[in-house]
C-alpha atoms as a PDB file:
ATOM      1  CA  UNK A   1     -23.100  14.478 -48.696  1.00  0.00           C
ATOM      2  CA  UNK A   2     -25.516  15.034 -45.467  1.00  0.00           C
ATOM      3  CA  UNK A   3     -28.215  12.907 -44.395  1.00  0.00           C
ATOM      4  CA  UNK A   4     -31.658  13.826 -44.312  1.00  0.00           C
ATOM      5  CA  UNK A   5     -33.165  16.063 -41.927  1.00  0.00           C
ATOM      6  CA  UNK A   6     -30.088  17.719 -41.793  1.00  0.00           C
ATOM      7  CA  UNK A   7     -28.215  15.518 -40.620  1.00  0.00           C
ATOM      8  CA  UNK A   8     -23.956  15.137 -41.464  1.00  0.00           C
ATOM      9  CA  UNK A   9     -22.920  12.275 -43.039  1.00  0.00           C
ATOM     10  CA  UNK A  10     -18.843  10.914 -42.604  1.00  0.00           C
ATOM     11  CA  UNK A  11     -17.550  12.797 -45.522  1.00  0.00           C
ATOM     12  CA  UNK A  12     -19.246  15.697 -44.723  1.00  0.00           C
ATOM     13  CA  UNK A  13     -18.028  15.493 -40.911  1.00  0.00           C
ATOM     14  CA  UNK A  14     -14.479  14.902 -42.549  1.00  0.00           C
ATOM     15  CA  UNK A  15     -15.110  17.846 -44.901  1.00  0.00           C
ATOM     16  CA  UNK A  16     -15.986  20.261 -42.031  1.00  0.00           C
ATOM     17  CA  UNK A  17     -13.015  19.125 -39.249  1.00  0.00           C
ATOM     18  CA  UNK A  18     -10.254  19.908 -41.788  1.00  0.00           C
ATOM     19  CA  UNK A  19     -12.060  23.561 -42.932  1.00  0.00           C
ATOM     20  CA  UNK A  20     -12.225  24.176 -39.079  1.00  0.00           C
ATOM     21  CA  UNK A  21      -8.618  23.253 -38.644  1.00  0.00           C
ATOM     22  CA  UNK A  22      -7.675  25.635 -41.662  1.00  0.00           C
ATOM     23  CA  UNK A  23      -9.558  28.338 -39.866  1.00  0.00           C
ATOM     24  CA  UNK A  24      -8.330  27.786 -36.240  1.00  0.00           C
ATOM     25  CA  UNK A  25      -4.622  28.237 -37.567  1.00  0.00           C
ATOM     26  CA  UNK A  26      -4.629  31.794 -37.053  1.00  0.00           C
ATOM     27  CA  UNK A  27      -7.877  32.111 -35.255  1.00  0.00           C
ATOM     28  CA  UNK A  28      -6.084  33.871 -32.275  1.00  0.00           C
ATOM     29  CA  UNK A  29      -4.872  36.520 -34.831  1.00  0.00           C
ATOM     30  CA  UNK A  30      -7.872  36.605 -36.870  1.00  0.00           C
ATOM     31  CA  UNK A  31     -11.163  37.216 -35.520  1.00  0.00           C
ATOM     32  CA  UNK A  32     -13.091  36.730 -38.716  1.00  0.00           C
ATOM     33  CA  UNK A  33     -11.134  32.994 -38.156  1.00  0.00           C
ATOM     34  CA  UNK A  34     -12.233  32.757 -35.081  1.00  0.00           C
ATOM     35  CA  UNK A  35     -15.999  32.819 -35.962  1.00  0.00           C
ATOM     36  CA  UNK A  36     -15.997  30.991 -38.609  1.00  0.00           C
ATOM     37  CA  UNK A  37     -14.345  27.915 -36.905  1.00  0.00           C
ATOM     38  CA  UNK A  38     -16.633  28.481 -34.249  1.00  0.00           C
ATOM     39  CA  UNK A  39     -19.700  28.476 -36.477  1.00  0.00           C
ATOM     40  CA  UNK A  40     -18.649  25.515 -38.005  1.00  0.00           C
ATOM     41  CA  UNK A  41     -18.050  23.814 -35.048  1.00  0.00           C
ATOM     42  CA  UNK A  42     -21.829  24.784 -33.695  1.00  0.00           C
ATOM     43  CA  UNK A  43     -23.031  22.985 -37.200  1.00  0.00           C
ATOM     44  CA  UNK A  44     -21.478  20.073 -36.116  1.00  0.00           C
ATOM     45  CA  UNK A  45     -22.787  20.421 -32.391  1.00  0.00           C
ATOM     46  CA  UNK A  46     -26.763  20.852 -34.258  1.00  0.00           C
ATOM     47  CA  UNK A  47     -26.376  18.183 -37.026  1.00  0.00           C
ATOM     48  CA  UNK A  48     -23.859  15.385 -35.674  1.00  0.00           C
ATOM     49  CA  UNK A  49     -26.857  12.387 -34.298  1.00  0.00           C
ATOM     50  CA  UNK A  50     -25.816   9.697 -35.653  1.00  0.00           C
ATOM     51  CA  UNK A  51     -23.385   8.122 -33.569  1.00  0.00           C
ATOM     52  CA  UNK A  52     -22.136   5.521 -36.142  1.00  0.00           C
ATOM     53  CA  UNK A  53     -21.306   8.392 -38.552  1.00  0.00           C
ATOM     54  CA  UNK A  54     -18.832   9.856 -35.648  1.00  0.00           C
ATOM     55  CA  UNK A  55     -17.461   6.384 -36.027  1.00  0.00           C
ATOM     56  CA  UNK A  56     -16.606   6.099 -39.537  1.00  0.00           C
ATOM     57  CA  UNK A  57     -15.316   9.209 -39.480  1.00  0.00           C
ATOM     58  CA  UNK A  58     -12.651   8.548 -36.597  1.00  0.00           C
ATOM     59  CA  UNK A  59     -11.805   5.238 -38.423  1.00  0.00           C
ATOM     60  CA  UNK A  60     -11.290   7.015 -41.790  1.00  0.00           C
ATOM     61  CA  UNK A  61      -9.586  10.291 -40.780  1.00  0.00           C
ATOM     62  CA  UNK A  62      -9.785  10.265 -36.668  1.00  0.00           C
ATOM     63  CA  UNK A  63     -12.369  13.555 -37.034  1.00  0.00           C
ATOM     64  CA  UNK A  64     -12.963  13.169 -33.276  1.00  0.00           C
ATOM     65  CA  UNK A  65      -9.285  13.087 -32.307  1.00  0.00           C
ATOM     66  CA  UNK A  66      -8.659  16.220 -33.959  1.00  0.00           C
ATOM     67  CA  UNK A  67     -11.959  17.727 -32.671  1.00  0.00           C
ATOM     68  CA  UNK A  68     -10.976  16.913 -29.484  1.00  0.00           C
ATOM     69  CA  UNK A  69      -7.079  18.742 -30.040  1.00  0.00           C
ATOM     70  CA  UNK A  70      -9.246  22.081 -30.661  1.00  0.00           C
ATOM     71  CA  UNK A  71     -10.277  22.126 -26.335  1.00  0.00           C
ATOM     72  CA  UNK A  72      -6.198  22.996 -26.013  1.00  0.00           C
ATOM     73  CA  UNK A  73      -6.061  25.590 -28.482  1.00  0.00           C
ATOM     74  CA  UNK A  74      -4.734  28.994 -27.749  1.00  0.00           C
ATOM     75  CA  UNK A  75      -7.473  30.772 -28.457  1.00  0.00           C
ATOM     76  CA  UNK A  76      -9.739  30.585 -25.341  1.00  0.00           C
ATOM     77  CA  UNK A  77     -12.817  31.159 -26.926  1.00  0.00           C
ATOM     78  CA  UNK A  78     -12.568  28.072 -29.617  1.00  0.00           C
ATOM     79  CA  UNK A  79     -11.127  26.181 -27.411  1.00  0.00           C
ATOM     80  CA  UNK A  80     -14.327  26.790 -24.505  1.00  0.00           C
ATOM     81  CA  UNK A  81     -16.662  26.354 -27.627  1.00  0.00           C
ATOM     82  CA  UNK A  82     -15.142  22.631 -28.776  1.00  0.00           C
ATOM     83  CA  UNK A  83     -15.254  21.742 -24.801  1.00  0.00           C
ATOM     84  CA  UNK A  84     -18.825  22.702 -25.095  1.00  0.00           C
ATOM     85  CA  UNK A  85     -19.856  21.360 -28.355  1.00  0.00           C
ATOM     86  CA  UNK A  86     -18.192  17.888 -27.775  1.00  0.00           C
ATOM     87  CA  UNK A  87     -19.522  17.431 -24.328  1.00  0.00           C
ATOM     88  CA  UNK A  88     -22.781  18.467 -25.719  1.00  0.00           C
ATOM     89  CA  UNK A  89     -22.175  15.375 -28.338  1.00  0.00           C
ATOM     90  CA  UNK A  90     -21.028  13.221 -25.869  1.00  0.00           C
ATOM     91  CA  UNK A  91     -24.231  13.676 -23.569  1.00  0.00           C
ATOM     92  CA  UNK A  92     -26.470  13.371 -26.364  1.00  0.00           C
ATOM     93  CA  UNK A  93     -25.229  10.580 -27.435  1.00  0.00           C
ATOM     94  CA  UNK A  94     -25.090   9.078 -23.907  1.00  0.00           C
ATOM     95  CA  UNK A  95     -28.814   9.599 -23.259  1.00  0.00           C
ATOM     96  CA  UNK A  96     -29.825   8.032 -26.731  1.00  0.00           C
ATOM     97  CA  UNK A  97     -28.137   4.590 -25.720  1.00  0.00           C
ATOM     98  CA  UNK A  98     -29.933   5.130 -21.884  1.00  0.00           C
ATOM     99  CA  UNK A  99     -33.358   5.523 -23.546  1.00  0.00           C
ATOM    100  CA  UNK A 100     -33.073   2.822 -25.767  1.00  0.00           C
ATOM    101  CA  UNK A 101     -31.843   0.734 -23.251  1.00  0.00           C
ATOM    102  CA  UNK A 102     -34.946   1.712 -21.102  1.00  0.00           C
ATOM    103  CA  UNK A 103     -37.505   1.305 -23.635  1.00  0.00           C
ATOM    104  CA  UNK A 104     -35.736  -2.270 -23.861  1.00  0.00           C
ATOM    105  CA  UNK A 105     -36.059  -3.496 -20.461  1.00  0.00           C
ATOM    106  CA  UNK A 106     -39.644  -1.977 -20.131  1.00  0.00           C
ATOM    107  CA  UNK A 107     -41.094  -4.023 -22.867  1.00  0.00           C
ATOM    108  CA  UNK A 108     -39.068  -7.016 -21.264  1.00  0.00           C
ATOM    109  CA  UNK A 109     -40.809  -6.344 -18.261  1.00  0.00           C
ATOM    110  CA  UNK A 110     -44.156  -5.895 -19.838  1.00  0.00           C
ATOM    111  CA  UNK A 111     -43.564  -8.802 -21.776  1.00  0.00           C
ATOM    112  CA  UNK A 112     -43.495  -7.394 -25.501  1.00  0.00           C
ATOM    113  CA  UNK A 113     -44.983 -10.089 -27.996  1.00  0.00           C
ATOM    114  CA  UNK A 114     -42.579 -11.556 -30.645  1.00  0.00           C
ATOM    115  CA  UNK A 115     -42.574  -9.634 -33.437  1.00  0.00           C
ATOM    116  CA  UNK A 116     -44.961 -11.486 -36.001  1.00  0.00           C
ATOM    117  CA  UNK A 117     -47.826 -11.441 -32.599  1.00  0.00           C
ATOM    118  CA  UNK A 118     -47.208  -7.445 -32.740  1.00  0.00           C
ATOM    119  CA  UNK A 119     -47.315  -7.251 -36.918  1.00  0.00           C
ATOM    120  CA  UNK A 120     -50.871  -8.984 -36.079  1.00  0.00           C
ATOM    121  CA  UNK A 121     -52.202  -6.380 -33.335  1.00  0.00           C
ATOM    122  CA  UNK A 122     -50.947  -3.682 -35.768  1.00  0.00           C
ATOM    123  CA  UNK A 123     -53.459  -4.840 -38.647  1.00  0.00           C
ATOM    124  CA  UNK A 124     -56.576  -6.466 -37.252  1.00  0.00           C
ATOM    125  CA  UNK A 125     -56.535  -5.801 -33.694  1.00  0.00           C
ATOM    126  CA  UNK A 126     -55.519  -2.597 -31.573  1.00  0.00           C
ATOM    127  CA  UNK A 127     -52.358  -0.775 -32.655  1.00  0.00           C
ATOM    128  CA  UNK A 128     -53.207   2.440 -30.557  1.00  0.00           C
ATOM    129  CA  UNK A 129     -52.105  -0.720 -27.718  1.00  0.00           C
ATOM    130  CA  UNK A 130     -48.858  -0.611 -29.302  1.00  0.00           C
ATOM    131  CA  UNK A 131     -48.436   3.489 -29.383  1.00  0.00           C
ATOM    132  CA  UNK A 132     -49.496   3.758 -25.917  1.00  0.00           C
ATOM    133  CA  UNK A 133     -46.409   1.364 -24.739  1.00  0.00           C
ATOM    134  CA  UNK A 134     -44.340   2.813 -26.731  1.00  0.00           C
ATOM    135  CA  UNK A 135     -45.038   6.519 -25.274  1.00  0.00           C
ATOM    136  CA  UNK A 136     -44.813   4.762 -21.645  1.00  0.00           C
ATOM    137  CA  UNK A 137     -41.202   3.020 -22.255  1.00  0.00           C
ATOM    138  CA  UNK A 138     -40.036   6.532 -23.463  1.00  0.00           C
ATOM    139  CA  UNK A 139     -41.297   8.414 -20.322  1.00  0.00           C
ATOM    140  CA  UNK A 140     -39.584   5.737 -17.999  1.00  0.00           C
ATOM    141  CA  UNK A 141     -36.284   5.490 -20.137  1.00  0.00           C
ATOM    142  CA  UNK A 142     -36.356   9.296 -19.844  1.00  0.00           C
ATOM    143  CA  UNK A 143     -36.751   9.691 -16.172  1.00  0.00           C
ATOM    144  CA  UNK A 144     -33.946   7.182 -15.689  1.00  0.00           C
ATOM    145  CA  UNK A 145     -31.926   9.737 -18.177  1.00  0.00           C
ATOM    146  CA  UNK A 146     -32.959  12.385 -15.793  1.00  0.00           C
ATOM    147  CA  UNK A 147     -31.747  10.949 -12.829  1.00  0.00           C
ATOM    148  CA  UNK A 148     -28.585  10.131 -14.033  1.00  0.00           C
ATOM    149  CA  UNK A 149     -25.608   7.676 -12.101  1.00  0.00           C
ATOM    150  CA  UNK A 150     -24.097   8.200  -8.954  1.00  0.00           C
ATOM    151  CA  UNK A 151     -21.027   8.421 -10.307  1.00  0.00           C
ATOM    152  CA  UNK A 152     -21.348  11.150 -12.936  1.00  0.00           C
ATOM    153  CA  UNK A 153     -23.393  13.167 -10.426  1.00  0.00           C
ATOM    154  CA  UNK A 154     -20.776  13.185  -7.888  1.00  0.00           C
ATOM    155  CA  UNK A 155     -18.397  14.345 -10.358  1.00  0.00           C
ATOM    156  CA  UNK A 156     -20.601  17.218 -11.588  1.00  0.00           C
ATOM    157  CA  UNK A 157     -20.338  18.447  -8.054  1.00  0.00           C
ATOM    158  CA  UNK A 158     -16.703  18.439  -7.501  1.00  0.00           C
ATOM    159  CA  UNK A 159     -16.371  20.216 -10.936  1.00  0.00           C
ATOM    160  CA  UNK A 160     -19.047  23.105  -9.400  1.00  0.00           C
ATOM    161  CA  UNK A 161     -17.062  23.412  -6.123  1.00  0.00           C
ATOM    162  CA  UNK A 162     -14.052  23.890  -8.341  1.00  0.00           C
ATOM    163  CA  UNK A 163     -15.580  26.356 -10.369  1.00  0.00           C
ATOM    164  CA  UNK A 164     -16.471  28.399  -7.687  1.00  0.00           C
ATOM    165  CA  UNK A 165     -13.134  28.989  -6.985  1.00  0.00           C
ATOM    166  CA  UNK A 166     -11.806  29.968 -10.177  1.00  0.00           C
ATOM    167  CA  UNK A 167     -14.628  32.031 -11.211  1.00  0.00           C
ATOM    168  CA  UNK A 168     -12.957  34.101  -7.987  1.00  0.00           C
ATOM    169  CA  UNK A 169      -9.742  33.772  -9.688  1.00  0.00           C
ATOM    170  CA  UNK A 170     -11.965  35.697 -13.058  1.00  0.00           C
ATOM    171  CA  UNK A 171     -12.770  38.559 -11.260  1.00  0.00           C
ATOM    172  CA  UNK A 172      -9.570  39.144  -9.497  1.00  0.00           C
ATOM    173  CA  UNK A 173      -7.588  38.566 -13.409  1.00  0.00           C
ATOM    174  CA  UNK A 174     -10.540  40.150 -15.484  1.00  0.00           C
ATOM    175  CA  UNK A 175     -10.135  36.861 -17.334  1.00  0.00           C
ATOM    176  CA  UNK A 176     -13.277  35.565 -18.944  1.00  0.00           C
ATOM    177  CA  UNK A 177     -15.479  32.740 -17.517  1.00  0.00           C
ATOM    178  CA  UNK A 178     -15.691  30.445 -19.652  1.00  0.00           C
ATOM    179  CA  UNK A 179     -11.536  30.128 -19.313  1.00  0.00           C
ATOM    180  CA  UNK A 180     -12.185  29.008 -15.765  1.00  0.00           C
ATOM    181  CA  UNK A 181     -15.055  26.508 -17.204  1.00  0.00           C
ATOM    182  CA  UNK A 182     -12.503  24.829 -19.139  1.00  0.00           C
ATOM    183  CA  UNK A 183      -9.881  24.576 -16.439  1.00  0.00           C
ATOM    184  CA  UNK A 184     -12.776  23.375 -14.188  1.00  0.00           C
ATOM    185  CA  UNK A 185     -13.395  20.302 -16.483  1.00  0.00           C
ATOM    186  CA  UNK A 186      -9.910  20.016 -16.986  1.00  0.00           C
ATOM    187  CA  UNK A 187      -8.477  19.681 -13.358  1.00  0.00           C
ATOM    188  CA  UNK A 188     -11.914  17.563 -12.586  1.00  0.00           C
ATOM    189  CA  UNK A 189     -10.650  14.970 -15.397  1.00  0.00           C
ATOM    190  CA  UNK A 190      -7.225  14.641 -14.224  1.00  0.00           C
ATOM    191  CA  UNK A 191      -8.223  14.503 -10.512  1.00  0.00           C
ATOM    192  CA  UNK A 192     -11.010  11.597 -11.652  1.00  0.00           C
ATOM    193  CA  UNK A 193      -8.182   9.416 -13.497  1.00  0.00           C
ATOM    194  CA  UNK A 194      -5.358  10.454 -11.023  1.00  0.00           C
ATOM    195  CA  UNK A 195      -8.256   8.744  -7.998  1.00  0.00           C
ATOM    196  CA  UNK A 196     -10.783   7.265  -8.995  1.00  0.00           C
ATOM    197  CA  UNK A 197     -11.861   3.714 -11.153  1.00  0.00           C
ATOM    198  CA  UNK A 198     -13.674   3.325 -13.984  1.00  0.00           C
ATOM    199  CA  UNK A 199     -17.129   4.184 -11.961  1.00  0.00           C
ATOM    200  CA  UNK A 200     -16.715   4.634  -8.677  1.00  0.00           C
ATOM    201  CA  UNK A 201     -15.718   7.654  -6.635  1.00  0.00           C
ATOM    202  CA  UNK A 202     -12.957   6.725  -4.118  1.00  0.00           C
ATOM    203  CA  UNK A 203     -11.765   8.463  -0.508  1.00  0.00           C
ATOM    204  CA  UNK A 204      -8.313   9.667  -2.200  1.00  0.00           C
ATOM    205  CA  UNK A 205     -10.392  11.637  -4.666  1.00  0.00           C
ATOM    206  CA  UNK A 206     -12.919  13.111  -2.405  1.00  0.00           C
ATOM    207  CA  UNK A 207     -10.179  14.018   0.251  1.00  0.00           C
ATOM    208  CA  UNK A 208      -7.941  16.130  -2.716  1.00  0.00           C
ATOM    209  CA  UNK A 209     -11.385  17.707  -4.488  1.00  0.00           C
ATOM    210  CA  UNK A 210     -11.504  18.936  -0.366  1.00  0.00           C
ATOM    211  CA  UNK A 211      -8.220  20.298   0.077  1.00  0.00           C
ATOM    212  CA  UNK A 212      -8.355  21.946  -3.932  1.00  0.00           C
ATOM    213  CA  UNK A 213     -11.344  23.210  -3.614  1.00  0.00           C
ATOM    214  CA  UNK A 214     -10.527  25.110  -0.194  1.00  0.00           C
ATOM    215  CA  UNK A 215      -7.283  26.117  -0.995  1.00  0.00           C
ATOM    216  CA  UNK A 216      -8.914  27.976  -4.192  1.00  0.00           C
ATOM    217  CA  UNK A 217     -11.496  29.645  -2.371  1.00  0.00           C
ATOM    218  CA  UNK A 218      -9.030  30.512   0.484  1.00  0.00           C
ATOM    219  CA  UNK A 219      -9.360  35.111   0.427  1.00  0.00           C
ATOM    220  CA  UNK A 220      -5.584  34.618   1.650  1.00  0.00           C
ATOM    221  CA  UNK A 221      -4.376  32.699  -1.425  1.00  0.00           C
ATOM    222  CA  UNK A 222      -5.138  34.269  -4.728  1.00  0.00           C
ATOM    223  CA  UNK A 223      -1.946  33.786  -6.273  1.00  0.00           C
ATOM    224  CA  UNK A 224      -2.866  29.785  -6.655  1.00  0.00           C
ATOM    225  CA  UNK A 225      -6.366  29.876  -8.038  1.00  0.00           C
ATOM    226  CA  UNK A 226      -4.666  32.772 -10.529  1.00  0.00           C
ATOM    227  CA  UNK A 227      -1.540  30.348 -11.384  1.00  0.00           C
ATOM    228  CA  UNK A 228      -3.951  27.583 -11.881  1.00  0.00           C
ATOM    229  CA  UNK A 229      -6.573  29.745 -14.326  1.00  0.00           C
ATOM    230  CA  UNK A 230      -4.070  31.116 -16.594  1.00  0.00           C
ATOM    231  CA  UNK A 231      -2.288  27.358 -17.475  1.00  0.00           C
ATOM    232  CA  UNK A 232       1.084  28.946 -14.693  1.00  0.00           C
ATOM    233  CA  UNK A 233       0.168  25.096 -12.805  1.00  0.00           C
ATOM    234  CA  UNK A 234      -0.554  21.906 -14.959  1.00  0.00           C
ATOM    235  CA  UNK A 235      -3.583  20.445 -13.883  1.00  0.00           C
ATOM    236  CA  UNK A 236      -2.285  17.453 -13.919  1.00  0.00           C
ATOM    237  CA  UNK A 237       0.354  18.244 -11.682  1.00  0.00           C
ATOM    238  CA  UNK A 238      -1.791  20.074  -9.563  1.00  0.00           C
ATOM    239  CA  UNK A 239      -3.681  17.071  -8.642  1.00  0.00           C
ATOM    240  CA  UNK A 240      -0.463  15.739  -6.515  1.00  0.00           C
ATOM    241  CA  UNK A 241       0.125  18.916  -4.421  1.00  0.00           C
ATOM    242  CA  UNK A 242       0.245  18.077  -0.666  1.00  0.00           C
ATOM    243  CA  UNK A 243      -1.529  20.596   1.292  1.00  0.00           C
ATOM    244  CA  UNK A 244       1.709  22.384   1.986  1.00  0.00           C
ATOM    245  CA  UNK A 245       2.399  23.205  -1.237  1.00  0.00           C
ATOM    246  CA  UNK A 246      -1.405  24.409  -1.699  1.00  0.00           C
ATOM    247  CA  UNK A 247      -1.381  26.363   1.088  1.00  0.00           C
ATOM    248  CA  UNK A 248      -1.260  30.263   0.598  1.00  0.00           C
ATOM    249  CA  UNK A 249       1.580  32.248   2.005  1.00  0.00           C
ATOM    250  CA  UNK A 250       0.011  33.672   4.855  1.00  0.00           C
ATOM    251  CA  UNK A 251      -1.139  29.896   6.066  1.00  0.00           C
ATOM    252  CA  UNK A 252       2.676  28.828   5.443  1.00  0.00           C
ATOM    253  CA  UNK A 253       4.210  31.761   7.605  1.00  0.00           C
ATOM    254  CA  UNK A 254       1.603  30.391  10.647  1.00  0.00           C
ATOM    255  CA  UNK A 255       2.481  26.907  10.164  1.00  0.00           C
ATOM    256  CA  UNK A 256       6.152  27.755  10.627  1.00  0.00           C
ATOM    257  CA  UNK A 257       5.411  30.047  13.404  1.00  0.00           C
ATOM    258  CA  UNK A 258       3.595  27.121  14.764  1.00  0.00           C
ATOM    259  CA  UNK A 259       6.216  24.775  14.416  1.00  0.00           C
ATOM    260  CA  UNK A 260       8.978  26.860  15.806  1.00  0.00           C
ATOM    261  CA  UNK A 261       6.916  27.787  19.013  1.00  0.00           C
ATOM    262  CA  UNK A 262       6.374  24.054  19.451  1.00  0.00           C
ATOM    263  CA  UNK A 263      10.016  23.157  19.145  1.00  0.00           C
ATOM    264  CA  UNK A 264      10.774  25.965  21.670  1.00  0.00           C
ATOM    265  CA  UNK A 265       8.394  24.227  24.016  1.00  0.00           C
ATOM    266  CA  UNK A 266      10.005  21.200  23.651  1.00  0.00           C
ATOM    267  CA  UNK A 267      13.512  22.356  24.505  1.00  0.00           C
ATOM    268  CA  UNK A 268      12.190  24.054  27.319  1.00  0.00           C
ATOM    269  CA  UNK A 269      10.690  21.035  28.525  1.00  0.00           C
ATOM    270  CA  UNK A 270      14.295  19.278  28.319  1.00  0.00           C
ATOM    271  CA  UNK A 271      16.045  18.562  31.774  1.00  0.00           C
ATOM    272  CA  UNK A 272      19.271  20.307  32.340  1.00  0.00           C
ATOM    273  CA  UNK A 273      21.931  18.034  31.899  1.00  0.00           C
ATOM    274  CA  UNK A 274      25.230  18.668  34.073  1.00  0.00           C
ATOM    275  CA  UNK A 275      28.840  16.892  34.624  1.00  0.00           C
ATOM    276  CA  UNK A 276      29.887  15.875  37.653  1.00  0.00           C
ATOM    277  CA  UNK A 277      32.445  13.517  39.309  1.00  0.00           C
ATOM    278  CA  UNK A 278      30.233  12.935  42.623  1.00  0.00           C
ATOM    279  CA  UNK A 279      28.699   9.133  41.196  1.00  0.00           C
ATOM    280  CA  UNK A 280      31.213   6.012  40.519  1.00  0.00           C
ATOM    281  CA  UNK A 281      30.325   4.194  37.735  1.00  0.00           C
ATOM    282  CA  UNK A 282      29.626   0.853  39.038  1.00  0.00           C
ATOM    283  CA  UNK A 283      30.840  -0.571  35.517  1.00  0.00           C
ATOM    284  CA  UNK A 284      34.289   1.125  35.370  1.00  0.00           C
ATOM    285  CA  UNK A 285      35.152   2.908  38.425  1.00  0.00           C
ATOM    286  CA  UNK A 286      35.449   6.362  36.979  1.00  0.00           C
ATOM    287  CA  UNK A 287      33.752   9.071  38.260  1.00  0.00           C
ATOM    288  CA  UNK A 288      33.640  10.881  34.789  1.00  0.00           C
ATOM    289  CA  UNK A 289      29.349  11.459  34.746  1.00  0.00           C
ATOM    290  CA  UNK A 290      26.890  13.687  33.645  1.00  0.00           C
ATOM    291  CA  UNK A 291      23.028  13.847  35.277  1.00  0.00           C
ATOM    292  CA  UNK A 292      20.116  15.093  34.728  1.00  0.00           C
ATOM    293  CA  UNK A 293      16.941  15.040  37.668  1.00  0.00           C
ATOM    294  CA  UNK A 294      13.111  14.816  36.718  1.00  0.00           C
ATOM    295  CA  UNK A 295       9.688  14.371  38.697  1.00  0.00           C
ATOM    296  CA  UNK A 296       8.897  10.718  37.408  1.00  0.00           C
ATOM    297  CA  UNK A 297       6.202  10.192  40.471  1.00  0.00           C
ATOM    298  CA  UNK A 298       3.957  12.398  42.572  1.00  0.00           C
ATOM    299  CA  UNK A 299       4.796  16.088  43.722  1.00  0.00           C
ATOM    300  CA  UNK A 300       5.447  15.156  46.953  1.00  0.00           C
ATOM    301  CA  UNK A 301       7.970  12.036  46.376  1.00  0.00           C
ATOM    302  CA  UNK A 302      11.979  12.949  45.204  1.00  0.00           C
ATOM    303  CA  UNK A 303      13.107  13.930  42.405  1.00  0.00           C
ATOM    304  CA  UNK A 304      14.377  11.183  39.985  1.00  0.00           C
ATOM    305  CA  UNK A 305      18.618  11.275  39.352  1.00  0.00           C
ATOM    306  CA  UNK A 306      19.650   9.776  35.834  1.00  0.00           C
ATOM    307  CA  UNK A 307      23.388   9.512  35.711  1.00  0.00           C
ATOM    308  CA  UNK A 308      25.194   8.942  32.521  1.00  0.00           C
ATOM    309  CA  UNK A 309      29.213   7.530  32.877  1.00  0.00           C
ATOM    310  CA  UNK A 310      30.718   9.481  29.819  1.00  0.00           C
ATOM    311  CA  UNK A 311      33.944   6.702  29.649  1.00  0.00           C
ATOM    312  CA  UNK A 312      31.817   3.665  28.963  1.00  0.00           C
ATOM    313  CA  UNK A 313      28.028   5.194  28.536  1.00  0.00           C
ATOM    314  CA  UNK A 314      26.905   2.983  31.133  1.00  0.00           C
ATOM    315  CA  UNK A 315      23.524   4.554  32.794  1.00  0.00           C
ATOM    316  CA  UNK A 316      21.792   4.120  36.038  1.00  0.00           C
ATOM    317  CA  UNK A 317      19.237   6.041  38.113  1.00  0.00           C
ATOM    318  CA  UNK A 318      18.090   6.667  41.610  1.00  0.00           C
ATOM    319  CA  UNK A 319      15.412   8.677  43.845  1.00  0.00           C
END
């Protein structure tokens, strides 16, 4: 039975999880399905406020665990709908406790009267006092609300610069956005727990968001940001990629050219070595040697001779 002011009470929650369940079965076949799972689930996104009842209804039939199932199912457009509606829920919920938290500490600050003082002001002296307070606590806890943390804010960023680069990914697949929304969040959540604590943003995490996000966006490497939008490359795998393995095909071919011109540098940088019988080993007394000559000193001093004795390996040098 629901609340007043239409609001859902536990069995009722319970009641409409397991008719959305029924309907999301073949929602991917069935468009009439479809809607109406997603029309339930938008009741529950309008009339879930109480937190408590969200509660009761985990503990009795774990309604939120199989709400939160629905953001993997196969049909993209209840699964982007659930993502929505929960983190809708979530937020709402979140600024409730921040508000009430902020009307707390302002009438700490202000130094609130004990309770029977205030029941006293209400009846024989000003109560508009009271009202006045109460409107100012709000405003403050709300602002605070508005502000938000540090921490969520920096994660809402990394999740935009992600975005960007799957919503390329959409108009190269003709895949819808809200698919790249949900794989957005998705890689965003895996890259916060793969890097980050509990509420703080570390280096590791803002070095890979980097390296993601540019490798995404790269016009040379649409085959990742497609592999990653249509589920080809867990998220969660994703996460671990070294830049090498991120890198698009054209940016691996230069890197090996790179390489390869660098180790032909090298070698050609590497003295000539040659055998000769000319130097007696001072060790053994054969004459069994191979050299090699370099310019250790200025231009205008010898040459530097580094003789090898291939019998015993004993080495020496002279100018």
């Amino acid at each position: 039975m629901g609340l007043s002011g239409g609001e859902l009470g536990v069995n009722e929650l319970c009641g409409l999880v397991g008719k959305i369940e029924k309907l999301a079965k073949n929602a991917a076949e069935n468009d009439s399905d479809k809607k109406g799972a997603i029309a339930l689930l938008e009741r529950i996104g309008k009339e879930l406020k109480n937190k408590s009842v969200l509660a009761k209804a985990q503990e009795k039939e774990k309604a939120g665990k199989r709400l939160k199932r629905l953001e993997k199912h196969e049909c993209q457009g209840l699964a982007s709908t659930a993502n929505r509606v929960l983190g809708e829920i979530v937020k709402r919920f979140k600024n409730e406790e921040r508000v009430a938290q902020g009307v707390a500490k302002f009438k700490e600050t202000k130094g609130a009267k004990p309770v029977e003082d205030m029941v006293k002001v209400k009846v024989t002296e000003h109560p508009k006092v009271e009202r006045e307070q109460e409107k100012a606590a709000v405003a403050a806890a709300a602002a605070l609300v508005a502000k938000g943390d540090p921490f969520t804010n920096a994660r809402q960023v990394v999740k935009k610069a992600l975005l960007e680069g799957l919503k390329l990914a959409c108009e190269e697949t003709g895949k819808d956005v809200e698919l790249a929304e949900k794989v957005a969040t998705e890689l965003e959540e895996e890259l916060s727990q793969k890097y980050n604590t509990e509420s703080k943003v570390s280096k590791e995490y803002k070095l890979k968001y980097r390296s993601l996000s540019f490798n995404l966006k790269d016009k040379n490497n649409p085959d990742l940001r497609s592999r990653v939008l249509l589920g080809e490359v867990d998220c969660k795998d994703l996460v671990t990629w070294s830049p090498q393995q991120l890198a698009s095909d054209k940016r691996k071919e230069d890197n090996a050219t790179i390489k390869k011109n660098m180790l032909l540098n090298a070698q050609a940088r590497k003295p000539t070595v040659s055998s000769t019988d000319q130097f007696k080993c001072g060790k053994c007394g054969q004459r069994k040697c191979t050299y090699y000559q370099m310019q250790t000193r200025s231009a205008d001093e010898p040459m530097t001779t580094f003789v090898t004795c291939t019998v015993c390996n004993n080495r020496w040098k002279f100018s």
